[in-house]
PDB file of N, CA and C in Angstrom:
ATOM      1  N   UNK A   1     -34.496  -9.875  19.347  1.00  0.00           N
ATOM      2  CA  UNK A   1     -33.376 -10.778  19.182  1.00  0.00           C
ATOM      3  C   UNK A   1     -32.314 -10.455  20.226  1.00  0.00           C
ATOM      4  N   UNK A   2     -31.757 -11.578  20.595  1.00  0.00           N
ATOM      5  CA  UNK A   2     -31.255 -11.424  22.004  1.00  0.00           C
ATOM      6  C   UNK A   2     -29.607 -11.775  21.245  1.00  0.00           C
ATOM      7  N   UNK A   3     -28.717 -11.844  21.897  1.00  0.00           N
ATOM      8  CA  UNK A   3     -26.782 -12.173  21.229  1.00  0.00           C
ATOM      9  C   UNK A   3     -26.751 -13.309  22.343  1.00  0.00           C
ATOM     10  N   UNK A   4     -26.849 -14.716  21.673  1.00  0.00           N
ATOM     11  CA  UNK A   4     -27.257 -16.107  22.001  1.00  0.00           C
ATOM     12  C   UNK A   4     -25.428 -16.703  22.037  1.00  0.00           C
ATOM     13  N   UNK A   5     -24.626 -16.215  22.472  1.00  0.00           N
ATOM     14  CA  UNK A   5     -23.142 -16.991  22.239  1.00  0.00           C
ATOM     15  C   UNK A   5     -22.260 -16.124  21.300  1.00  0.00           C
ATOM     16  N   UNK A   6     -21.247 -16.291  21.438  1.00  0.00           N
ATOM     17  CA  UNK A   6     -19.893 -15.831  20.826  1.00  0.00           C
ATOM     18  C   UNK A   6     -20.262 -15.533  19.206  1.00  0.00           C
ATOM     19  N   UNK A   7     -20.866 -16.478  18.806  1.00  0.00           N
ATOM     20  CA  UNK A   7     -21.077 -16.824  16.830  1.00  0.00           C
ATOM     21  C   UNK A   7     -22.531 -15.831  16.724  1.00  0.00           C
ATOM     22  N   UNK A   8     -23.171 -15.402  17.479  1.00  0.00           N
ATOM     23  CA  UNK A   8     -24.451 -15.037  17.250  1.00  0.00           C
ATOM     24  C   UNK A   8     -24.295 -13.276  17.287  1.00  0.00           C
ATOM     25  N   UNK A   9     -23.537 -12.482  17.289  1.00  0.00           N
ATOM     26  CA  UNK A   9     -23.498 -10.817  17.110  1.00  0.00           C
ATOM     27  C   UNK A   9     -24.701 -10.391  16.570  1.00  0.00           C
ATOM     28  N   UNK A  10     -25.314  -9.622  17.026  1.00  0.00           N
ATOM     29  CA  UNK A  10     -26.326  -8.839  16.801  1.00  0.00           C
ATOM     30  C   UNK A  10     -25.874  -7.316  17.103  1.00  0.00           C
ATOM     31  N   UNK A  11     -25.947  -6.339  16.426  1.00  0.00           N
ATOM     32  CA  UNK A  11     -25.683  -4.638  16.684  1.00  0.00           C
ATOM     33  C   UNK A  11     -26.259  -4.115  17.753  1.00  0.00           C
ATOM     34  N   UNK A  12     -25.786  -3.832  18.711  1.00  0.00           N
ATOM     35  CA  UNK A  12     -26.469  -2.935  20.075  1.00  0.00           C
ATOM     36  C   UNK A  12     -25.365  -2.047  20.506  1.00  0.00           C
ATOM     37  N   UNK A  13     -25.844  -1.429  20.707  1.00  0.00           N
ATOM     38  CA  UNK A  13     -25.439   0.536  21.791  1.00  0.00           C
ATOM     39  C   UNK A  13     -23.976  -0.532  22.577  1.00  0.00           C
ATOM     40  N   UNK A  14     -23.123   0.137  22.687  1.00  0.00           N
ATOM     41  CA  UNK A  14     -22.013  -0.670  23.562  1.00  0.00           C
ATOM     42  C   UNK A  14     -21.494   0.139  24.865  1.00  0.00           C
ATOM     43  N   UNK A  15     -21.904  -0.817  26.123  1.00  0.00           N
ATOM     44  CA  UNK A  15     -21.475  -0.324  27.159  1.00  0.00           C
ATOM     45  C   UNK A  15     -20.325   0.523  27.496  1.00  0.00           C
ATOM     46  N   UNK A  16     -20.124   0.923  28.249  1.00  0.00           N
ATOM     47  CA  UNK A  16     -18.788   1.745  28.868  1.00  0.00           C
ATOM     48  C   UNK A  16     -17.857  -0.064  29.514  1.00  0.00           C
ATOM     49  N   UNK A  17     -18.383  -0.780  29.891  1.00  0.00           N
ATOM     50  CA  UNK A  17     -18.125  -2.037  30.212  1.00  0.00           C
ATOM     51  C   UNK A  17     -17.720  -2.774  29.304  1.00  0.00           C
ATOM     52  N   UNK A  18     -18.218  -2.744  28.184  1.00  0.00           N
ATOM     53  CA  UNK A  18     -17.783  -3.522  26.919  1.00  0.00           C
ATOM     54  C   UNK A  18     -16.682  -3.234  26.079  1.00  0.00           C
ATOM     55  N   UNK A  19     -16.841  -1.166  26.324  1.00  0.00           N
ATOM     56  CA  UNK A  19     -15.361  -1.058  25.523  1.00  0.00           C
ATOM     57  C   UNK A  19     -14.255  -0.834  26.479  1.00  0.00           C
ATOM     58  N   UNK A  20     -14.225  -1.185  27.891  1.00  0.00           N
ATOM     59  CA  UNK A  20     -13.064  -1.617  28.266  1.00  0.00           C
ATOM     60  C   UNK A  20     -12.330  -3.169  27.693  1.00  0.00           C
ATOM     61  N   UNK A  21     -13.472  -3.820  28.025  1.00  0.00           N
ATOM     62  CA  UNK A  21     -13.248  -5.227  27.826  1.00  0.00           C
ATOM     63  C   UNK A  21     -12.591  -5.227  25.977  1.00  0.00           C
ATOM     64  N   UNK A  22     -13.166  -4.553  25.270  1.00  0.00           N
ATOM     65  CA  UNK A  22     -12.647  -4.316  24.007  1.00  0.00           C
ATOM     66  C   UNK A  22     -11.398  -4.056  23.941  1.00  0.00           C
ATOM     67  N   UNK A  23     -11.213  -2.607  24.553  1.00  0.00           N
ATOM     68  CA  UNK A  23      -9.754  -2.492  24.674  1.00  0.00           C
ATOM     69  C   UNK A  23      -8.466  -3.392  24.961  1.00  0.00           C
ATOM     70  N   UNK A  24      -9.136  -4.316  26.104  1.00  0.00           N
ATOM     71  CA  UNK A  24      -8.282  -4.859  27.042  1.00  0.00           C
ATOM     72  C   UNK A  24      -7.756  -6.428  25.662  1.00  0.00           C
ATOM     73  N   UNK A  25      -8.705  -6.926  25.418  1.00  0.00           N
ATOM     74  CA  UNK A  25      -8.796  -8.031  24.154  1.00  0.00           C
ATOM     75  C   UNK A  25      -8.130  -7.350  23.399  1.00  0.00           C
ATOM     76  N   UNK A  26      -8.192  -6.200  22.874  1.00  0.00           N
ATOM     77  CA  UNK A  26      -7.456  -5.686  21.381  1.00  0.00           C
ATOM     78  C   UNK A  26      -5.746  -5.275  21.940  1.00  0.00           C
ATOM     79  N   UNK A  27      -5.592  -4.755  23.010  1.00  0.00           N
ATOM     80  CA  UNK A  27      -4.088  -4.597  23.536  1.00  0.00           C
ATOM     81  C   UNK A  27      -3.456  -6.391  24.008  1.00  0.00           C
ATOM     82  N   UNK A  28      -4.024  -6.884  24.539  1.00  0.00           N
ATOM     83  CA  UNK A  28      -3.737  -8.008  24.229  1.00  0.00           C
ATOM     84  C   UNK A  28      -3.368  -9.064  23.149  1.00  0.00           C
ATOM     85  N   UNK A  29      -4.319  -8.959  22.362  1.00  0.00           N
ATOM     86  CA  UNK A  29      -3.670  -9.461  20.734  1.00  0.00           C
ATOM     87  C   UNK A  29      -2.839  -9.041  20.424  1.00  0.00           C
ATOM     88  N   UNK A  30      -2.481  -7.689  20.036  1.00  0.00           N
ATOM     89  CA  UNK A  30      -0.869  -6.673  19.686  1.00  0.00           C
ATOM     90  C   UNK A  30       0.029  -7.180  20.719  1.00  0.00           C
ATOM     91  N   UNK A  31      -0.291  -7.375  21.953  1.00  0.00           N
ATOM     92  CA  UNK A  31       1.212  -7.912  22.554  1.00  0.00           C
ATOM     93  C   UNK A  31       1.273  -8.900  22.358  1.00  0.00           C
ATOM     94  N   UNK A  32       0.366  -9.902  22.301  1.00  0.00           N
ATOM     95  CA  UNK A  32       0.918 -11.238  21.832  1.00  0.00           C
ATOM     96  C   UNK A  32       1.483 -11.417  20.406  1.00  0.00           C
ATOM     97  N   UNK A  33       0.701 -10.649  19.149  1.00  0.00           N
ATOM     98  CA  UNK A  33       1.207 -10.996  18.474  1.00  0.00           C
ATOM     99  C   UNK A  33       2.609  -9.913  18.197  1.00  0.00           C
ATOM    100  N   UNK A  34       3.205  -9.173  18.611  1.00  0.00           N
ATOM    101  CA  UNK A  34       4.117  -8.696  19.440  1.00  0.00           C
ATOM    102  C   UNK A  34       5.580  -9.574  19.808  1.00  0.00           C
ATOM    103  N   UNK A  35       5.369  -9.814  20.835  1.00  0.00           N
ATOM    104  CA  UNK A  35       6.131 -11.054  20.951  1.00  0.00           C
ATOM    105  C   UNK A  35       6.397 -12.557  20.170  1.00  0.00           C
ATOM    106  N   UNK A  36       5.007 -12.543  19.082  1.00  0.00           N
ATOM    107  CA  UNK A  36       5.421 -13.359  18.044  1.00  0.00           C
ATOM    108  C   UNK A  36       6.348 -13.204  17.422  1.00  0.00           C
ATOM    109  N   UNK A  37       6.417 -11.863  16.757  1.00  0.00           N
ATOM    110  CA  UNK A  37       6.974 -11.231  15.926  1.00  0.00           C
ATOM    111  C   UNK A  37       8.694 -10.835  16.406  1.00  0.00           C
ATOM    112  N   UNK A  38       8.896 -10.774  17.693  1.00  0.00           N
ATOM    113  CA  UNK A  38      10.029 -10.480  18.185  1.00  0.00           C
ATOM    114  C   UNK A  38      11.260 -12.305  17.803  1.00  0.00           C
ATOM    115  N   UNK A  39       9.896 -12.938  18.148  1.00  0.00           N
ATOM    116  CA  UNK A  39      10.853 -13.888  17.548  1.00  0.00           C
ATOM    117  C   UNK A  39      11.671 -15.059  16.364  1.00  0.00           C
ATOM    118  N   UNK A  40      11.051 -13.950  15.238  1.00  0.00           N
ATOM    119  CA  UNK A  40      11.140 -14.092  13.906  1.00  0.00           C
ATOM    120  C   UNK A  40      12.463 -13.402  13.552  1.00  0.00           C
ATOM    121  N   UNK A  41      13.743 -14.325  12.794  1.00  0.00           N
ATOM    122  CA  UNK A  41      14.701 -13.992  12.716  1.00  0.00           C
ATOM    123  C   UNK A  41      14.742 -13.823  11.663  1.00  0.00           C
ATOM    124  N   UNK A  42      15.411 -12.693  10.668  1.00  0.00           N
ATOM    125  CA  UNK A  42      15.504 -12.568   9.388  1.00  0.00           C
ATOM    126  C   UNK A  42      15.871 -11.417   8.782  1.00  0.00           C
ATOM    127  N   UNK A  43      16.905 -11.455   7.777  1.00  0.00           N
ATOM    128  CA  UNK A  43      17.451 -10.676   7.244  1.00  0.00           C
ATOM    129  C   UNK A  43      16.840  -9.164   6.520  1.00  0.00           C
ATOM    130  N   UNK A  44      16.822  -8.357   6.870  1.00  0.00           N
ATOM    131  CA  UNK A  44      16.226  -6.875   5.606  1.00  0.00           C
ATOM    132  C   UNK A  44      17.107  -7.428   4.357  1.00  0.00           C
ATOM    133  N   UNK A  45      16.533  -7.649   3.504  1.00  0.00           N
ATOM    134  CA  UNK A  45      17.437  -7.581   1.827  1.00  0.00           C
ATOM    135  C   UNK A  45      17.734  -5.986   1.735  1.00  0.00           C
ATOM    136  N   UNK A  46      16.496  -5.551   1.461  1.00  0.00           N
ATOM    137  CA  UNK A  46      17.105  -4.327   1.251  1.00  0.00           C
ATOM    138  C   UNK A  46      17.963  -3.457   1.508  1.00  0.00           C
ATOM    139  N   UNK A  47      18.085  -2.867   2.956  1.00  0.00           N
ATOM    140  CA  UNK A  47      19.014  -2.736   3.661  1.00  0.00           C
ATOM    141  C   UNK A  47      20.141  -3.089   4.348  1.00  0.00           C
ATOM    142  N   UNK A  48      20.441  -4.170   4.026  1.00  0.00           N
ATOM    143  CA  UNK A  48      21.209  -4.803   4.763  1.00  0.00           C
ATOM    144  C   UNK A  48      22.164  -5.060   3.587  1.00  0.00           C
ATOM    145  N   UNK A  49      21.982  -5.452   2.076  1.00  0.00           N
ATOM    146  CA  UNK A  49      22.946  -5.846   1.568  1.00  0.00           C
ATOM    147  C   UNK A  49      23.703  -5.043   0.457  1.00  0.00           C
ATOM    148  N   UNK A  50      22.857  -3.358   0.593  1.00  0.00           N
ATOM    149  CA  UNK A  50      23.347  -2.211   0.155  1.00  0.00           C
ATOM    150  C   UNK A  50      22.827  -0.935   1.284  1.00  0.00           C
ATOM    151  N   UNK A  51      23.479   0.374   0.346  1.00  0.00           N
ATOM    152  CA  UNK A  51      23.337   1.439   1.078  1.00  0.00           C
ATOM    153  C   UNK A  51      22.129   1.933   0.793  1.00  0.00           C
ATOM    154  N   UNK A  52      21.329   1.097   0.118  1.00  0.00           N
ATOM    155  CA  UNK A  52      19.761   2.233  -0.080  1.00  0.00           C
ATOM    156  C   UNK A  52      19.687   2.621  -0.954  1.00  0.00           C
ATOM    157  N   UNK A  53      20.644   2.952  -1.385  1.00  0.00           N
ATOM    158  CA  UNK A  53      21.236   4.402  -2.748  1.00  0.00           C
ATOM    159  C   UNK A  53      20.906   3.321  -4.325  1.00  0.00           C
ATOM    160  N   UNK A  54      20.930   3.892  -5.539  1.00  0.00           N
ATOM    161  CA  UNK A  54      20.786   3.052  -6.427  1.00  0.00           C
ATOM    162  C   UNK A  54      21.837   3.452  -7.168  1.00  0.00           C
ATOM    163  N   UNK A  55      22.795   2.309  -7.958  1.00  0.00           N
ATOM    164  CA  UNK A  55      23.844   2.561  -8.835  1.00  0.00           C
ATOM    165  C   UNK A  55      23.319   3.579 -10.261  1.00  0.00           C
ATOM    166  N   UNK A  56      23.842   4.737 -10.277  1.00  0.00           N
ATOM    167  CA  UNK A  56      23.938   4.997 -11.370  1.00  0.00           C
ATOM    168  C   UNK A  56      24.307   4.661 -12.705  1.00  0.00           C
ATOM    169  N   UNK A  57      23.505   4.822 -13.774  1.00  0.00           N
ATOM    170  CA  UNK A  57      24.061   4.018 -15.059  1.00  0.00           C
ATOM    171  C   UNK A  57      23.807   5.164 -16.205  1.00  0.00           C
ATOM    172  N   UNK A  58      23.728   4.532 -17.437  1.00  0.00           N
ATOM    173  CA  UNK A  58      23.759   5.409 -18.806  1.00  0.00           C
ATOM    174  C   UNK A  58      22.505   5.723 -18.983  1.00  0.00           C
ATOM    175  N   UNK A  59      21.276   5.066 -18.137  1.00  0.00           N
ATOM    176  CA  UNK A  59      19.905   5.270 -19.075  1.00  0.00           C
ATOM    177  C   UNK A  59      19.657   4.412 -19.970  1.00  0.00           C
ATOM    178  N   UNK A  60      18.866   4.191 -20.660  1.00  0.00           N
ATOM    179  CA  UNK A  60      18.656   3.506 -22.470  1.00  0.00           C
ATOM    180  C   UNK A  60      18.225   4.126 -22.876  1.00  0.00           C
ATOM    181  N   UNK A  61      18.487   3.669 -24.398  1.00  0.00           N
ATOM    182  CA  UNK A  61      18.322   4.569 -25.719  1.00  0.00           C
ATOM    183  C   UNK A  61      17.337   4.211 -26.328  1.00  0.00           C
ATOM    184  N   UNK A  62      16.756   5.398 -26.850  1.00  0.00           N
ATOM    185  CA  UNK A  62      15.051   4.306 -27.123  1.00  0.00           C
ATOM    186  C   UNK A  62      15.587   4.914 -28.884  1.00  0.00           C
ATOM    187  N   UNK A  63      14.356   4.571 -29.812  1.00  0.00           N
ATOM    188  CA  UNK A  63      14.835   4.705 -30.829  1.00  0.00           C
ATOM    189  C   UNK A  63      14.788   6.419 -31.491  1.00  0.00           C
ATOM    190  N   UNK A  64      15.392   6.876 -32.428  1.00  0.00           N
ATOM    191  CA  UNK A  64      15.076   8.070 -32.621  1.00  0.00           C
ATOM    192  C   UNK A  64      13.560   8.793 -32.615  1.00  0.00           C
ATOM    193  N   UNK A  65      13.193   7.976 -33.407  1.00  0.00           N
ATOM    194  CA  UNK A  65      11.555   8.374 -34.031  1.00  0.00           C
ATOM    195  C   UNK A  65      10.641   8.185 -32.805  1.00  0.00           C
ATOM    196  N   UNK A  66      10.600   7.897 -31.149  1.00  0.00           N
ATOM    197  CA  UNK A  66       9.864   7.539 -30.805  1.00  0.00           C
ATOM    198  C   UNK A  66       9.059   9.030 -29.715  1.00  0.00           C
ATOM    199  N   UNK A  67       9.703  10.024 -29.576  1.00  0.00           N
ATOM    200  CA  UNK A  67       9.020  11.153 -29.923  1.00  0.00           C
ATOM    201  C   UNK A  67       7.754  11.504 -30.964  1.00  0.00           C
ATOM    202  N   UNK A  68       8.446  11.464 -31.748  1.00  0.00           N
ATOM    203  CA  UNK A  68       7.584  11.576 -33.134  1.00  0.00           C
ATOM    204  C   UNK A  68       6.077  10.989 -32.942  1.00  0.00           C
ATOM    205  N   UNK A  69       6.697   9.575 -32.787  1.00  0.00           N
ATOM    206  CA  UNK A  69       5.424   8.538 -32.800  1.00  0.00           C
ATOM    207  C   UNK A  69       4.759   8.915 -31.454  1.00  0.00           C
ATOM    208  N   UNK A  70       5.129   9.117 -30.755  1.00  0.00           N
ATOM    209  CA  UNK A  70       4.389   9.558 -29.754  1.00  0.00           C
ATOM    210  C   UNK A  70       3.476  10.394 -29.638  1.00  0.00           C
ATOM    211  N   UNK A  71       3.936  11.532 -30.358  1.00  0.00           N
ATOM    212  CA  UNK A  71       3.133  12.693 -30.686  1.00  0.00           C
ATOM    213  C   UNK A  71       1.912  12.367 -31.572  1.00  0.00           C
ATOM    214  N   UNK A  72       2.674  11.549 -32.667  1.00  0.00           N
ATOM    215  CA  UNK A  72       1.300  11.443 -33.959  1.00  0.00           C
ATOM    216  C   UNK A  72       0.237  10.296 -33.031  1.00  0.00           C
ATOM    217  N   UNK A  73       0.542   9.688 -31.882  1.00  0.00           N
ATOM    218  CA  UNK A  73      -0.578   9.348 -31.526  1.00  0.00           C
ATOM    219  C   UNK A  73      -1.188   9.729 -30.509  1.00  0.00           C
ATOM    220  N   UNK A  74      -1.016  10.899 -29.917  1.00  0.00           N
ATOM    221  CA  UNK A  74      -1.297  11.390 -28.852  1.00  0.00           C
ATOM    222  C   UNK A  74      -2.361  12.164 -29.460  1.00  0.00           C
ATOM    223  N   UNK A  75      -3.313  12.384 -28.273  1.00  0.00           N
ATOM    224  CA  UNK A  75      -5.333  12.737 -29.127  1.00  0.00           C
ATOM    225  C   UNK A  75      -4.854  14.307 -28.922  1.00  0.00           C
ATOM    226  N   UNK A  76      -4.057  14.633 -27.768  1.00  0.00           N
ATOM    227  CA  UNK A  76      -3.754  16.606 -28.362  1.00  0.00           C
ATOM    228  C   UNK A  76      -2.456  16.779 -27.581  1.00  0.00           C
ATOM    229  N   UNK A  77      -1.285  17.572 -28.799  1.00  0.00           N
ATOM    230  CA  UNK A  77      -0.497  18.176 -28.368  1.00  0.00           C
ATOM    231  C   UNK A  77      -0.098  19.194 -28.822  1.00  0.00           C
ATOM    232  N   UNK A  78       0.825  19.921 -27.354  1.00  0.00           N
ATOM    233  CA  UNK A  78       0.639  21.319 -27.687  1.00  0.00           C
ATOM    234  C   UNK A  78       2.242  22.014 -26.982  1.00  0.00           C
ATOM    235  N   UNK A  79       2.971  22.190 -27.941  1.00  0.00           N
ATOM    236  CA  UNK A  79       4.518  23.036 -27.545  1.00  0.00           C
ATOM    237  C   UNK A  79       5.348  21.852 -26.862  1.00  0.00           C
ATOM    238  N   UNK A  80       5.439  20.796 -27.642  1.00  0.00           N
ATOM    239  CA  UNK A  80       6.265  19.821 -27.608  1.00  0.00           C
ATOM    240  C   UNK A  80       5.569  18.553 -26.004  1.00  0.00           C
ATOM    241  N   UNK A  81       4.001  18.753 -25.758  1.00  0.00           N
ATOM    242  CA  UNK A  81       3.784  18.255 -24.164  1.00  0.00           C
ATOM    243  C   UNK A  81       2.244  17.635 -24.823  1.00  0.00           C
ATOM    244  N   UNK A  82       2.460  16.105 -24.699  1.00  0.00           N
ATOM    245  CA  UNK A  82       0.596  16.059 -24.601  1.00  0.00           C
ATOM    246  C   UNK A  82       0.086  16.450 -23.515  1.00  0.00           C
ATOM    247  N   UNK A  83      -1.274  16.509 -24.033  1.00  0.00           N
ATOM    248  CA  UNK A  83      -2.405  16.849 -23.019  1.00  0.00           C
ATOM    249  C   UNK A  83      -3.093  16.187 -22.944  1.00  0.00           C
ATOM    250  N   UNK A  84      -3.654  15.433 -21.520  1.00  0.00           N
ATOM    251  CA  UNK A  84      -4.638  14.416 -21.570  1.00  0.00           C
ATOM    252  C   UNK A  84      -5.221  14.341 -20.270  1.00  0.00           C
ATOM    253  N   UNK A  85      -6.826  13.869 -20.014  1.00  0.00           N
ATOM    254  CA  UNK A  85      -7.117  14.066 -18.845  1.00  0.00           C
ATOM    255  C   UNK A  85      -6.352  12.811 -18.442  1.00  0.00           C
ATOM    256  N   UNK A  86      -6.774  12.831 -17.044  1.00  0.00           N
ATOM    257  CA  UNK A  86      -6.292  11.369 -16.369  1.00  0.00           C
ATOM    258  C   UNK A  86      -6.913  10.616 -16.529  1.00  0.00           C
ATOM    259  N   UNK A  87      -6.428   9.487 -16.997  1.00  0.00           N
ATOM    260  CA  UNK A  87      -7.484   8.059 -17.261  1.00  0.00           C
ATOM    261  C   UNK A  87      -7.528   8.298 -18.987  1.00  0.00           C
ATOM    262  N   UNK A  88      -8.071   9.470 -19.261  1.00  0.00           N
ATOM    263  CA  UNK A  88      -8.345   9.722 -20.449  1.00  0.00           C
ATOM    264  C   UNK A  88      -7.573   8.820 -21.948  1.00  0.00           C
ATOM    265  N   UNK A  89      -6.630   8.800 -21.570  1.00  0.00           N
ATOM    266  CA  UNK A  89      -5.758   8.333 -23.075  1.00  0.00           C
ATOM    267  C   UNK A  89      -5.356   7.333 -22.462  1.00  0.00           C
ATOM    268  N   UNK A  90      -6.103   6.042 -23.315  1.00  0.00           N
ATOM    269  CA  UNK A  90      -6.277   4.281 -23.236  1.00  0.00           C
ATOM    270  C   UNK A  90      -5.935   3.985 -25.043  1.00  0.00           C
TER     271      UNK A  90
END
């Protein structure tokens, strides 16, 4: 089997000739799409409309008992910490 046109790839050993030409096609795409990209205007949300940082607050309050319940359904605990493999407890 012979590589009959562009659509037809077949796997063969690749020249020292071919992976220039590779190279040269693949640095080419990145600069073009490169310069696509340079001319896309648009705001960072993130950065741009704070410092990064996150406001501190109170936390929430979950209910008393939910320790508790936690524990009575947890498959093993031991000195106030379950134990579970990973994945394990579904």
């Amino acid at each position: 089997m012979t590589n009959n046109g562009p659509n037809n790839f077949i796997w063969h050993k690749v020249s020292e000739k071919e992976k220039e030409d590779i190279k040269k096609d693949a640095k080419k795409l990145l600069e073009d799409f490169a310069k696509k990209l340079e001319k896309i205007k648009t705001e960072e949300g993130h950065f741009s409309k704070c410092s990064g940082m996150r406001i501190e607050g109170s936390g929430w309050k979950t209910e008393e008992d939910f320790k508790d319940t936690m524990f009575d359904n947890a498959p093993m605990v031991e000195d106030d910490l379950i134990l579970a493999e990973k994945g394990g407890w579904k």
